[in-house]
PDB file of N, CA and C in Angstrom:
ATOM      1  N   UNK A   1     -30.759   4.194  -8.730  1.00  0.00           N
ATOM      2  CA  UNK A   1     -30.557   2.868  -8.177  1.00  0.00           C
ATOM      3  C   UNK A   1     -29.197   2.831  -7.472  1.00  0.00           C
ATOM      4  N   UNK A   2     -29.303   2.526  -6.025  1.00  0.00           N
ATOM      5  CA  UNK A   2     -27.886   1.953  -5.368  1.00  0.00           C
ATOM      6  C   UNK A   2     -27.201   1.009  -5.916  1.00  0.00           C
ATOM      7  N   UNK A   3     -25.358   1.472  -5.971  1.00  0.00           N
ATOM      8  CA  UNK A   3     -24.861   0.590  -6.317  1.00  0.00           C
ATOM      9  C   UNK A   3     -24.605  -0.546  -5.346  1.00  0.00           C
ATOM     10  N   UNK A   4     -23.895  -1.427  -5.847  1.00  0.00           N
ATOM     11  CA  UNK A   4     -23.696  -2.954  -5.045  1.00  0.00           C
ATOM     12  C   UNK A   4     -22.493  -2.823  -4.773  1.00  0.00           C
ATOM     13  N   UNK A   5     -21.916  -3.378  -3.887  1.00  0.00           N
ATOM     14  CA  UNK A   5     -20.436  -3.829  -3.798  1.00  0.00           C
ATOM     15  C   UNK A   5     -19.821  -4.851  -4.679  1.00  0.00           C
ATOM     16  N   UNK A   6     -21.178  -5.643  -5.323  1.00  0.00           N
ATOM     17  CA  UNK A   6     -20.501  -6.383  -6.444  1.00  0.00           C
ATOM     18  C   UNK A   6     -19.556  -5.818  -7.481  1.00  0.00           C
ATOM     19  N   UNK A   7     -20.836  -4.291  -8.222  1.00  0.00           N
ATOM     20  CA  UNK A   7     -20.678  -4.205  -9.235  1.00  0.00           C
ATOM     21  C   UNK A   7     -19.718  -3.234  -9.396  1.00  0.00           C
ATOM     22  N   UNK A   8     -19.897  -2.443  -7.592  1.00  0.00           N
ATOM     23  CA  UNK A   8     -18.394  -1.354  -7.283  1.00  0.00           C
ATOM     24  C   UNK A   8     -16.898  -2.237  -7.901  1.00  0.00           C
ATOM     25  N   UNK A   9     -17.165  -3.104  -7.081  1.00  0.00           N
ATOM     26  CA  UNK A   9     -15.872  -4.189  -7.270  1.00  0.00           C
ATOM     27  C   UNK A   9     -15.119  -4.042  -8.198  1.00  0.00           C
ATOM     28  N   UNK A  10     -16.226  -4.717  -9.519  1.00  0.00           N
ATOM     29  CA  UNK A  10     -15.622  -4.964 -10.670  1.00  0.00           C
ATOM     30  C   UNK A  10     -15.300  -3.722 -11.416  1.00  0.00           C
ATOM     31  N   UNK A  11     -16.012  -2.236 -11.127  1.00  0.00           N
ATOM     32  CA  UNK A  11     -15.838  -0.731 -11.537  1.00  0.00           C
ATOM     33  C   UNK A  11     -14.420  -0.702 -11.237  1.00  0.00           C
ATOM     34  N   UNK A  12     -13.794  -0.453  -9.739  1.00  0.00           N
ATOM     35  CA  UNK A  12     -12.505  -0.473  -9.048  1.00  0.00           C
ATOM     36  C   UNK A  12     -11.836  -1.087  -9.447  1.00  0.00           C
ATOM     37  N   UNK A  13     -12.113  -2.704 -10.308  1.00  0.00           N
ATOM     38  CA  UNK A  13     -10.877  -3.239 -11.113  1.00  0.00           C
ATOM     39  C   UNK A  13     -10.265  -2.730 -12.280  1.00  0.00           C
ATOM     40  N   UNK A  14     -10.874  -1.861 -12.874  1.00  0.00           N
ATOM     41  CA  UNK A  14     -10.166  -1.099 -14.088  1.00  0.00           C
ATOM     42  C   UNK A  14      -9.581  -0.123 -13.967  1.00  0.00           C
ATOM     43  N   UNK A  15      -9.389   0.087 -12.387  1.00  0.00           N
ATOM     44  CA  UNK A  15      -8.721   1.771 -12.086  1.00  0.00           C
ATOM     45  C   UNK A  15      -7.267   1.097 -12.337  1.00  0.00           C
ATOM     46  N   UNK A  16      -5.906   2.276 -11.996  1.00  0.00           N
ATOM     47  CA  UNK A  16      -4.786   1.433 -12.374  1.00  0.00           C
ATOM     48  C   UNK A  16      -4.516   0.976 -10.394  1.00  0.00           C
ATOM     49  N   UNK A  17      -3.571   0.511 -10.534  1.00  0.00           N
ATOM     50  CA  UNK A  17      -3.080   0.182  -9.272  1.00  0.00           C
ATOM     51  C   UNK A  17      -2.813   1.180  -8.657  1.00  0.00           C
ATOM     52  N   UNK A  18      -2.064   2.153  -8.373  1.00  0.00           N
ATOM     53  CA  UNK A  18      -1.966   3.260  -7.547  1.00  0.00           C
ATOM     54  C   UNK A  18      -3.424   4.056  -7.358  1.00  0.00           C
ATOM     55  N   UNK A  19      -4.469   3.962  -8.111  1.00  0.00           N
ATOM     56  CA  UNK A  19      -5.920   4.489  -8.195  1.00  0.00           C
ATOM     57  C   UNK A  19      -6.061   3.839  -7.082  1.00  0.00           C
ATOM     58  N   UNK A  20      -6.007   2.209  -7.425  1.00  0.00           N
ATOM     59  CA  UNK A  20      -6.732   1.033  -5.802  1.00  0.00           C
ATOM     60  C   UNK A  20      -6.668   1.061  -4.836  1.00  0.00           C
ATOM     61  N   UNK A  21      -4.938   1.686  -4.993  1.00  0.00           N
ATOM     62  CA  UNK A  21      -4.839   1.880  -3.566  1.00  0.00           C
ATOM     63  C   UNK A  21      -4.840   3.269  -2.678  1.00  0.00           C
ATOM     64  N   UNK A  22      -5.306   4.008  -3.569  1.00  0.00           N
ATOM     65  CA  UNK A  22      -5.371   5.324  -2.880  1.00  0.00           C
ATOM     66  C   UNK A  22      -7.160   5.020  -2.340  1.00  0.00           C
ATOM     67  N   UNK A  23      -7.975   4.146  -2.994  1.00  0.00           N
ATOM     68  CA  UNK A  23      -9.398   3.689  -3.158  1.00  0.00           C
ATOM     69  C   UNK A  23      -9.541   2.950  -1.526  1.00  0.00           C
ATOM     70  N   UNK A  24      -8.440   1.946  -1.770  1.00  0.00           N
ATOM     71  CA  UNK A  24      -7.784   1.040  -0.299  1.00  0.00           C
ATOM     72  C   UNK A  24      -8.110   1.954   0.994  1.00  0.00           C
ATOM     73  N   UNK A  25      -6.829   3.201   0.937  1.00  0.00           N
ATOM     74  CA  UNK A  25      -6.532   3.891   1.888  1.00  0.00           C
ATOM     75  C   UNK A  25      -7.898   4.580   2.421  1.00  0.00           C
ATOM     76  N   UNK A  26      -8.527   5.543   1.766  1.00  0.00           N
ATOM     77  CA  UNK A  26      -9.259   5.855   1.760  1.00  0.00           C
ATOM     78  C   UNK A  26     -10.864   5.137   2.346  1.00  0.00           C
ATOM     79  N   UNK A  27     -11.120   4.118   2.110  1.00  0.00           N
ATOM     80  CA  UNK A  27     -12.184   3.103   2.487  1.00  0.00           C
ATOM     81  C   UNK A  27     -11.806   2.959   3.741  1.00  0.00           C
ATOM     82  N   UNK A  28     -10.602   2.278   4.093  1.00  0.00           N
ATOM     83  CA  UNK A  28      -9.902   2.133   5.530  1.00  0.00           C
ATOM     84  C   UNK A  28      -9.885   2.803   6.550  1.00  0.00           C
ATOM     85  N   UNK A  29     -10.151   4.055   6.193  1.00  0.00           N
ATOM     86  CA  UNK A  29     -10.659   5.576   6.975  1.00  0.00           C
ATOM     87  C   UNK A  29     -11.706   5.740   7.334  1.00  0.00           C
ATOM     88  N   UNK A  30     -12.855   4.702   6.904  1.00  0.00           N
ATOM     89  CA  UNK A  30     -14.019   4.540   7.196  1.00  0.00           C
ATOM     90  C   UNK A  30     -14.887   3.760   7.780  1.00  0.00           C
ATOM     91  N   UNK A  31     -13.520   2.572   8.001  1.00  0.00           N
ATOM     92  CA  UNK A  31     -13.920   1.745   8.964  1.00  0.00           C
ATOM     93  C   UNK A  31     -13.602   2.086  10.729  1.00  0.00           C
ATOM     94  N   UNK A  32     -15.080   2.127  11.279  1.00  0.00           N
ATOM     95  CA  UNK A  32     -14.480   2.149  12.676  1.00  0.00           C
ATOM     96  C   UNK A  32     -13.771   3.458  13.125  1.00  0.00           C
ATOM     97  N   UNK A  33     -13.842   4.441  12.473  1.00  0.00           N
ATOM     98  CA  UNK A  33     -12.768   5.659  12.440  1.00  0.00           C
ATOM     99  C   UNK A  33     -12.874   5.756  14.128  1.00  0.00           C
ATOM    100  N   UNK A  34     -13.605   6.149  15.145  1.00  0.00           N
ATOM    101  CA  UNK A  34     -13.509   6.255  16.118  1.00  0.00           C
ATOM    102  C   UNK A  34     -12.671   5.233  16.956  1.00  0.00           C
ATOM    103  N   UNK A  35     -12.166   4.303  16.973  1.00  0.00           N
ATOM    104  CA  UNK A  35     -11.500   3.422  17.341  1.00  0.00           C
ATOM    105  C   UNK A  35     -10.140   3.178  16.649  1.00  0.00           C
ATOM    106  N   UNK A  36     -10.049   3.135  15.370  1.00  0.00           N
ATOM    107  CA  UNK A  36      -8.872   3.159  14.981  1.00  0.00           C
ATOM    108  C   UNK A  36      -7.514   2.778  15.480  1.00  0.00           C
ATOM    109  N   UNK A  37      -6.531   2.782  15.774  1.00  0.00           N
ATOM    110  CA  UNK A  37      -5.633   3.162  15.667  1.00  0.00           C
ATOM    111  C   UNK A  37      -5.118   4.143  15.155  1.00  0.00           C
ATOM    112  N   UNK A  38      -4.036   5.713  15.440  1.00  0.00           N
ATOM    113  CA  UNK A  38      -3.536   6.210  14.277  1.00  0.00           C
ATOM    114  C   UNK A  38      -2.288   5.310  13.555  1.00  0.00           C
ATOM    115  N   UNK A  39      -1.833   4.764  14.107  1.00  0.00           N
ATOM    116  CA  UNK A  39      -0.653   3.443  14.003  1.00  0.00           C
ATOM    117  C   UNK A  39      -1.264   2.813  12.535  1.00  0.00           C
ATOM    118  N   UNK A  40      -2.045   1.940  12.866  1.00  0.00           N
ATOM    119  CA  UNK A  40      -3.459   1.488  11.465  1.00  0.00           C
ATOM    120  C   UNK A  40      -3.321   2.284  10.165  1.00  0.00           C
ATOM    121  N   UNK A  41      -3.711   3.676  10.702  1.00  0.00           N
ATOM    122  CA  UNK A  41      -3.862   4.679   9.447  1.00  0.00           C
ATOM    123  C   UNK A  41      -2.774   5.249   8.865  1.00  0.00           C
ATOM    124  N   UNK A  42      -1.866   5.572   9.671  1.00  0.00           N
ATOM    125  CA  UNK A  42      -0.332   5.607   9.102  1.00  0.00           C
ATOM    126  C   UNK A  42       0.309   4.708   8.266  1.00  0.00           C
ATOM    127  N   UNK A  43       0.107   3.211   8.514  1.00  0.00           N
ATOM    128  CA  UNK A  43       0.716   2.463   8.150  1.00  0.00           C
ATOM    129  C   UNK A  43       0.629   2.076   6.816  1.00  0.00           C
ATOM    130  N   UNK A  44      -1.544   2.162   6.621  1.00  0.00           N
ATOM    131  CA  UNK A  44      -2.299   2.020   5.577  1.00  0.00           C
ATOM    132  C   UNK A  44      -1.779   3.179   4.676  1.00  0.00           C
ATOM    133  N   UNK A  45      -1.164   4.087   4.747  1.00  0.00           N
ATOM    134  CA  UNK A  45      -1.138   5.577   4.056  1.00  0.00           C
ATOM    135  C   UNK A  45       0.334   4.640   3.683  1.00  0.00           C
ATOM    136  N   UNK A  46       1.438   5.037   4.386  1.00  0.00           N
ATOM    137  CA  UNK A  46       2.664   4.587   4.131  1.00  0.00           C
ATOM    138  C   UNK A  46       2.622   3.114   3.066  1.00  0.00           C
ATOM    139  N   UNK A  47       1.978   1.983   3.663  1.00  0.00           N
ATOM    140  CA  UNK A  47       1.789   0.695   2.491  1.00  0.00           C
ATOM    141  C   UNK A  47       1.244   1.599   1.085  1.00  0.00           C
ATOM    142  N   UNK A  48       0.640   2.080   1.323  1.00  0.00           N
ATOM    143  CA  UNK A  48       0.110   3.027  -0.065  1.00  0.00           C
ATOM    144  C   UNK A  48       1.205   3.721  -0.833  1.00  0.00           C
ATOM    145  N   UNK A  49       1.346   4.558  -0.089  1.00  0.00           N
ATOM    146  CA  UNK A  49       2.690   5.319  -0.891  1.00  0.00           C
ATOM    147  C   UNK A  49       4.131   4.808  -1.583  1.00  0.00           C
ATOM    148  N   UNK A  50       4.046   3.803  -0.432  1.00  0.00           N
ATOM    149  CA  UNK A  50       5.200   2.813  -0.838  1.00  0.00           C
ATOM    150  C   UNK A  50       4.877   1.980  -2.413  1.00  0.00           C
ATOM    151  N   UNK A  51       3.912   1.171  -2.914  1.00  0.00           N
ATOM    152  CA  UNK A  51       2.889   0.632  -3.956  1.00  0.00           C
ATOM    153  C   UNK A  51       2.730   1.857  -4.962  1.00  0.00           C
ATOM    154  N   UNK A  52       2.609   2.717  -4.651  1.00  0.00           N
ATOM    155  CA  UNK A  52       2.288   4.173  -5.431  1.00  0.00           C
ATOM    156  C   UNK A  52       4.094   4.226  -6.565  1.00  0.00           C
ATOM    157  N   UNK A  53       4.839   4.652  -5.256  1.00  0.00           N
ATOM    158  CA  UNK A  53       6.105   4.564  -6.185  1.00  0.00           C
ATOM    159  C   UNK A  53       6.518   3.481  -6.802  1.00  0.00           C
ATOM    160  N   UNK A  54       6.401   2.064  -6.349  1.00  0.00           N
ATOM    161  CA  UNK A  54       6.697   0.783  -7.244  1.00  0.00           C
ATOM    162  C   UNK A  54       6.283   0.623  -8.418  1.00  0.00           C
ATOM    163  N   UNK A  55       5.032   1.371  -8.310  1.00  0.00           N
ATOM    164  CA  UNK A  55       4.241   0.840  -9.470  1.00  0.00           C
ATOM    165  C   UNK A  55       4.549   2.276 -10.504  1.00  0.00           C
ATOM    166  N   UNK A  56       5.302   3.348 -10.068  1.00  0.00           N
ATOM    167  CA  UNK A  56       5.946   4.501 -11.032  1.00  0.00           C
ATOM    168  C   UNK A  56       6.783   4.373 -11.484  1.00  0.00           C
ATOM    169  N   UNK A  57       7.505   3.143 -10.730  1.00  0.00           N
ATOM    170  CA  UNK A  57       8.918   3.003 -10.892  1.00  0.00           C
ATOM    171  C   UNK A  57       9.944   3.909 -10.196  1.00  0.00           C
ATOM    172  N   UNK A  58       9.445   4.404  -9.117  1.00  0.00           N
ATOM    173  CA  UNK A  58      10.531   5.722  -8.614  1.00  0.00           C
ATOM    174  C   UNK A  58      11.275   4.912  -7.342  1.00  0.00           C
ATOM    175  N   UNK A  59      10.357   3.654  -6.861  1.00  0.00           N
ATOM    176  CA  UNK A  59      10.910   3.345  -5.671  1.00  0.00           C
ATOM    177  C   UNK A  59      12.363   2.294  -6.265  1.00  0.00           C
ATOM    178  N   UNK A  60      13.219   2.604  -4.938  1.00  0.00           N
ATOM    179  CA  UNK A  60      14.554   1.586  -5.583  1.00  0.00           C
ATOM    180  C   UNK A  60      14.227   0.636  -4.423  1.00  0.00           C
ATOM    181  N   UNK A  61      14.433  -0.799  -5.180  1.00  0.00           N
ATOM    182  CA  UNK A  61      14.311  -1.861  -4.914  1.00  0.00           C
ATOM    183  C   UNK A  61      15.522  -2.873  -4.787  1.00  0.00           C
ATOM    184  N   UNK A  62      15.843  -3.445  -3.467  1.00  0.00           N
ATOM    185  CA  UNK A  62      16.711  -4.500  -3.527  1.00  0.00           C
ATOM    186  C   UNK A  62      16.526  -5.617  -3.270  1.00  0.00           C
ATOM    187  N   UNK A  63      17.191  -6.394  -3.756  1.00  0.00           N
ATOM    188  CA  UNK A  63      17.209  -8.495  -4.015  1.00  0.00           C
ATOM    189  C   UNK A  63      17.663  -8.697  -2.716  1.00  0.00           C
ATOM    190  N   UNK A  64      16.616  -9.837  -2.240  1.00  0.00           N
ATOM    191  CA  UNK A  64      17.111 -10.199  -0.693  1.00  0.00           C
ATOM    192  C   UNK A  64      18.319 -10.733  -0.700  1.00  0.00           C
ATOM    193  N   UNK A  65      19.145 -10.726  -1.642  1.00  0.00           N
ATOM    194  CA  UNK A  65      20.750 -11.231  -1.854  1.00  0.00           C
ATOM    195  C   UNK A  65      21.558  -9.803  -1.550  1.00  0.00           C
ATOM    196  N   UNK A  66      21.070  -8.764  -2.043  1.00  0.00           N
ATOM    197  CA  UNK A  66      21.728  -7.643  -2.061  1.00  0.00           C
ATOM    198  C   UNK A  66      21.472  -7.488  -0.141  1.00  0.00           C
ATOM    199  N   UNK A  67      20.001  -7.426   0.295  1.00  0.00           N
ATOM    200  CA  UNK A  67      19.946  -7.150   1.484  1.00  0.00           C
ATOM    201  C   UNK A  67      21.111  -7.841   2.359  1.00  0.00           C
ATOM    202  N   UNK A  68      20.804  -9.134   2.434  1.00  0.00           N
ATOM    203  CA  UNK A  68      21.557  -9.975   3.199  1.00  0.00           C
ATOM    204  C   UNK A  68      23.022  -9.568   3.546  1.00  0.00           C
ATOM    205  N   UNK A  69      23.715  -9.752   1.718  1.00  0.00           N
ATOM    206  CA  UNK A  69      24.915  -8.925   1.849  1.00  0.00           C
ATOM    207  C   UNK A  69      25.430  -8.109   2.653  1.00  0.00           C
ATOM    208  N   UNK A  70      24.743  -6.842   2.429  1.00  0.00           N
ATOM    209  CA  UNK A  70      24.656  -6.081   3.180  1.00  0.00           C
ATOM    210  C   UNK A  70      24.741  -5.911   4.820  1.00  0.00           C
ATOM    211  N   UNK A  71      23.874  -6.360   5.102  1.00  0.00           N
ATOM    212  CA  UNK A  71      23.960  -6.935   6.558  1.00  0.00           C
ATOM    213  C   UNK A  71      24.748  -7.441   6.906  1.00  0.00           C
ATOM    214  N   UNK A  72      25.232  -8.843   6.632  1.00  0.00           N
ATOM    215  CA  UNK A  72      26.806  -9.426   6.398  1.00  0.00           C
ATOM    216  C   UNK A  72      27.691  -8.053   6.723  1.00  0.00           C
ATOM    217  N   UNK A  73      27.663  -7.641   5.826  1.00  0.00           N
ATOM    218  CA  UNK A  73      28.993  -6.383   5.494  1.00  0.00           C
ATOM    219  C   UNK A  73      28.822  -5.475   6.782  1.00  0.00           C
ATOM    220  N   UNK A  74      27.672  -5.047   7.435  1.00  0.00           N
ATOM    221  CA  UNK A  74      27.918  -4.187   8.234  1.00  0.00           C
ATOM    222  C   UNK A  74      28.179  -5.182   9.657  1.00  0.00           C
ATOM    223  N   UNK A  75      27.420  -6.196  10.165  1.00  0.00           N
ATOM    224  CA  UNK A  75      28.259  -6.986  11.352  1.00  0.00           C
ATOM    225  C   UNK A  75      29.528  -7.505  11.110  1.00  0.00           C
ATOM    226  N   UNK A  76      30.129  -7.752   9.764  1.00  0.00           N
ATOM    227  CA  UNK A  76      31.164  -8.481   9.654  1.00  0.00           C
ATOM    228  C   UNK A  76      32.401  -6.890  10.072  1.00  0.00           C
ATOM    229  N   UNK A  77      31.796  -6.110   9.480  1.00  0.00           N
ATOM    230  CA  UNK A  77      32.757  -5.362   9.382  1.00  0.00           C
ATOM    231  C   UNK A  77      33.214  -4.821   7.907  1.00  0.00           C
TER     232      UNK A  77
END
């Protein structure tokens, strides 16, 4: 028996998050592939990878207070 996209759905909700989105990337590759964009597919890979490390904890993360700062600091001088 074919599965459904319902029941895919709710299968794909118990993967962990970096699973989803490698699930994401991957599906996205299958839409339309002849038309695409590579821009599209890069980006979809990169949003992935980026989510991949957050959710490992490897990516370093800054507070839009820290950003701002920052910015400040480099036009100010």
């Amino acid at each position: 028996m074919p599965l459904c996209a319902d029941v895919l759905v709710k299968e794909v909700c118990c993967l962990s998050y970096s699973e989803r989105a490698k699930l994401v990337d991957a599906l996205m590759t299958t839409l339309d592939p002849v038309t695409e964009d590579d821009c599209d597919v890069a980006w979809f890979a990169e949003i992935a990878r980026r989510e991949q490390s957050i959710a490992e904890g490897t990516a370093q993360i800054y507070s839009w207070d820290d950003v701002k700062r920052q910015a400040r600091e480099k036009v100010n001088g």
